[in-house]
C-alpha atoms as a PDB file:
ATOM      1  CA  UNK A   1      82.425  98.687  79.940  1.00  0.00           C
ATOM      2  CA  UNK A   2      84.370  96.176  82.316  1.00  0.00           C
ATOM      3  CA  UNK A   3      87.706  96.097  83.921  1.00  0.00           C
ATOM      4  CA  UNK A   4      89.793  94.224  81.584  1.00  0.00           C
ATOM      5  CA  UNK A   5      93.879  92.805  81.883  1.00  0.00           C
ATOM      6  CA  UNK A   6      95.314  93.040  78.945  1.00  0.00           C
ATOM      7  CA  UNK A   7      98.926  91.763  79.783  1.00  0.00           C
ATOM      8  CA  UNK A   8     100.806  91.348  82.644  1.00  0.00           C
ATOM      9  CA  UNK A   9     104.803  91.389  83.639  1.00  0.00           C
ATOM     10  CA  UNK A  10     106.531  90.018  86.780  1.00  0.00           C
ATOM     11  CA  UNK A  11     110.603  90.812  86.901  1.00  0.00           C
ATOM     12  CA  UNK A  12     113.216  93.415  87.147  1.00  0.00           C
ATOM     13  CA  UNK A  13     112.052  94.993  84.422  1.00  0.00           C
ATOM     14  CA  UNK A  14     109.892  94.865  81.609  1.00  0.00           C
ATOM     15  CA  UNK A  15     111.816  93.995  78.978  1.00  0.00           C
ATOM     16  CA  UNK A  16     111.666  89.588  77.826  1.00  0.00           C
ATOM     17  CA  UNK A  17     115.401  88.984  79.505  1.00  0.00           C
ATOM     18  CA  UNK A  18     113.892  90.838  82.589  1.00  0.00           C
ATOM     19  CA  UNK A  19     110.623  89.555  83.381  1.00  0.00           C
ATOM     20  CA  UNK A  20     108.116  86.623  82.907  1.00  0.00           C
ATOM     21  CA  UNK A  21     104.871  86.894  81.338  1.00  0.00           C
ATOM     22  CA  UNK A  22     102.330  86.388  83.886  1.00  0.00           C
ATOM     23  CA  UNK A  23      99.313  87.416  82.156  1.00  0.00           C
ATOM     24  CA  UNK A  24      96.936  84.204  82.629  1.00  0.00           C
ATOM     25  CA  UNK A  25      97.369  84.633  86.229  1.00  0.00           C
ATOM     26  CA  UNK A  26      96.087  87.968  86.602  1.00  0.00           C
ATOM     27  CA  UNK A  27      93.798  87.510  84.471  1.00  0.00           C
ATOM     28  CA  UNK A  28      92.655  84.591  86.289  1.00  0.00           C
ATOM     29  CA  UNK A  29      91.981  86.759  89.637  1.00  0.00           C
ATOM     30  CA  UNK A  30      90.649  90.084  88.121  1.00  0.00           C
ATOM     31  CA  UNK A  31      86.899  90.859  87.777  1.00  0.00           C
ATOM     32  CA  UNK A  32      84.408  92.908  85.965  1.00  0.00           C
ATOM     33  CA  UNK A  33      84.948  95.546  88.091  1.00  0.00           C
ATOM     34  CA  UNK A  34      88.684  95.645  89.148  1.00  0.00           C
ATOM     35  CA  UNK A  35      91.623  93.428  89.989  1.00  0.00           C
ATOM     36  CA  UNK A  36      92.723  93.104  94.005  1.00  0.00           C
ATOM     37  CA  UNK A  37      95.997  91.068  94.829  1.00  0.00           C
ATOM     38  CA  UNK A  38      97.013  91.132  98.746  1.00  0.00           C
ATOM     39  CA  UNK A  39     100.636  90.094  98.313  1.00  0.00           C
ATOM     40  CA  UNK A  40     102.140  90.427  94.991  1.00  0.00           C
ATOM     41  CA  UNK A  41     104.988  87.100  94.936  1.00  0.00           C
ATOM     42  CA  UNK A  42     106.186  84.868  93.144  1.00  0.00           C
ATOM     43  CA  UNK A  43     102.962  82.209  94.787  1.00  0.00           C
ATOM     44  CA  UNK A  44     100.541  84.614  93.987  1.00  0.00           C
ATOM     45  CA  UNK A  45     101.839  84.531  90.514  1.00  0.00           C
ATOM     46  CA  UNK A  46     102.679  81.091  89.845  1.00  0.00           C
ATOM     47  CA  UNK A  47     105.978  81.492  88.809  1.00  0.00           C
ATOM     48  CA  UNK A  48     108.946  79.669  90.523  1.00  0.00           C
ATOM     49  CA  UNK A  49     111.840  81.183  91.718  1.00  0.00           C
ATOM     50  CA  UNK A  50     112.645  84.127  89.076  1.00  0.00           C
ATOM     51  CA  UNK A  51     115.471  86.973  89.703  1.00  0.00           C
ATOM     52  CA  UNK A  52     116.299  85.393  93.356  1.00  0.00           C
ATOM     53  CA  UNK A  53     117.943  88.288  95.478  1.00  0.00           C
ATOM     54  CA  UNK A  54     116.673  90.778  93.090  1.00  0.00           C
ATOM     55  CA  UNK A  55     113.512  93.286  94.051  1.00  0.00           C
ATOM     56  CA  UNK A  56     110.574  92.293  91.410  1.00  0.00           C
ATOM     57  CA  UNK A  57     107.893  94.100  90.561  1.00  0.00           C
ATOM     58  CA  UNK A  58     104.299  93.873  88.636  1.00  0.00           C
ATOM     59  CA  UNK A  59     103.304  95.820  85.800  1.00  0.00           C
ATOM     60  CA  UNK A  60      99.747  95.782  84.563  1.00  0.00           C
ATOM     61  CA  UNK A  61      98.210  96.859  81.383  1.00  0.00           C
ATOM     62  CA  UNK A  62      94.245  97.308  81.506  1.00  0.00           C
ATOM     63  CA  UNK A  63      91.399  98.554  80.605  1.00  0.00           C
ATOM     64  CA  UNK A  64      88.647 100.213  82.894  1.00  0.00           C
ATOM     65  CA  UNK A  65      85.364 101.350  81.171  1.00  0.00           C
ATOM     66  CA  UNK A  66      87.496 101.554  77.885  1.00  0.00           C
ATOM     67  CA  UNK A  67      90.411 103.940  79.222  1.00  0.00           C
ATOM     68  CA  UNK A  68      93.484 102.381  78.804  1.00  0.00           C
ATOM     69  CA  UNK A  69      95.924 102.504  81.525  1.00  0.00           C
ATOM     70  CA  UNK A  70      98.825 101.107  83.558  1.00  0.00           C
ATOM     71  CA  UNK A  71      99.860 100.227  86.788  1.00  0.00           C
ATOM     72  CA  UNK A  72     102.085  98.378  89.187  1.00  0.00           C
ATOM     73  CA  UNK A  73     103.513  97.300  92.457  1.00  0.00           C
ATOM     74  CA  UNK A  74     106.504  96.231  94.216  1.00  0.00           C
ATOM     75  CA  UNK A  75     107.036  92.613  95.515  1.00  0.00           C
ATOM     76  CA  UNK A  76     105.409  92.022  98.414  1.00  0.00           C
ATOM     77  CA  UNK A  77     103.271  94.877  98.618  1.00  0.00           C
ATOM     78  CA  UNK A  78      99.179  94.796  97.607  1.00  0.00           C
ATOM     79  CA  UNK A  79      97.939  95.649  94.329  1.00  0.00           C
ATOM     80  CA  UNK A  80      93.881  96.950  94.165  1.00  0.00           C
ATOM     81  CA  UNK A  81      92.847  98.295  90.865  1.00  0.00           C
ATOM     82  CA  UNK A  82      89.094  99.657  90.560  1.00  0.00           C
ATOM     83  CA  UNK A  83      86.536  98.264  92.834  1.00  0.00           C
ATOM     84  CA  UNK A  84      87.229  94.565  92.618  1.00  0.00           C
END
């Protein structure tokens, strides 16, 4: 089975006041076997400018050879899931 996102946030938090949806995007560089992004921002994203002053952070939801799972990272840190 593949690597799979299955939604994506990008905020303070996770809740809908506190973060955008930014599922598509991840989606859009994540492969069969993993996901890889070198510098988790707003670019990266394609958002504009969200939260400004606040600390943001990613939060994944995936699947990898059908376990289901979760993960995240800080603004401006990397983000490598699997072997991408």
């Amino acid at each position: 089975m593949a690597f799979t996102v299955k939604a994506a946030r990008y905020g303070i938090g996770t809740g809908p006041e506190e973060s955008v949806d930014v599922t598509r995007a991840v989606q859009k560089v994540a492969t069969k076997k993993g996901l890889a992004i070198a510098r988790v921002d707003n670019t990266a994203l394609g958002v504009g400018p969200i939260f400004p002053g606040l600390r943001k952070r990613l939060y994944v939801s995936y699947k990898n050879g059908g376990v289901a799972s979760t993960a995240s990272a800080l603004e401006r840190k990397s983000l490598k899931i699997g072997k991408s």
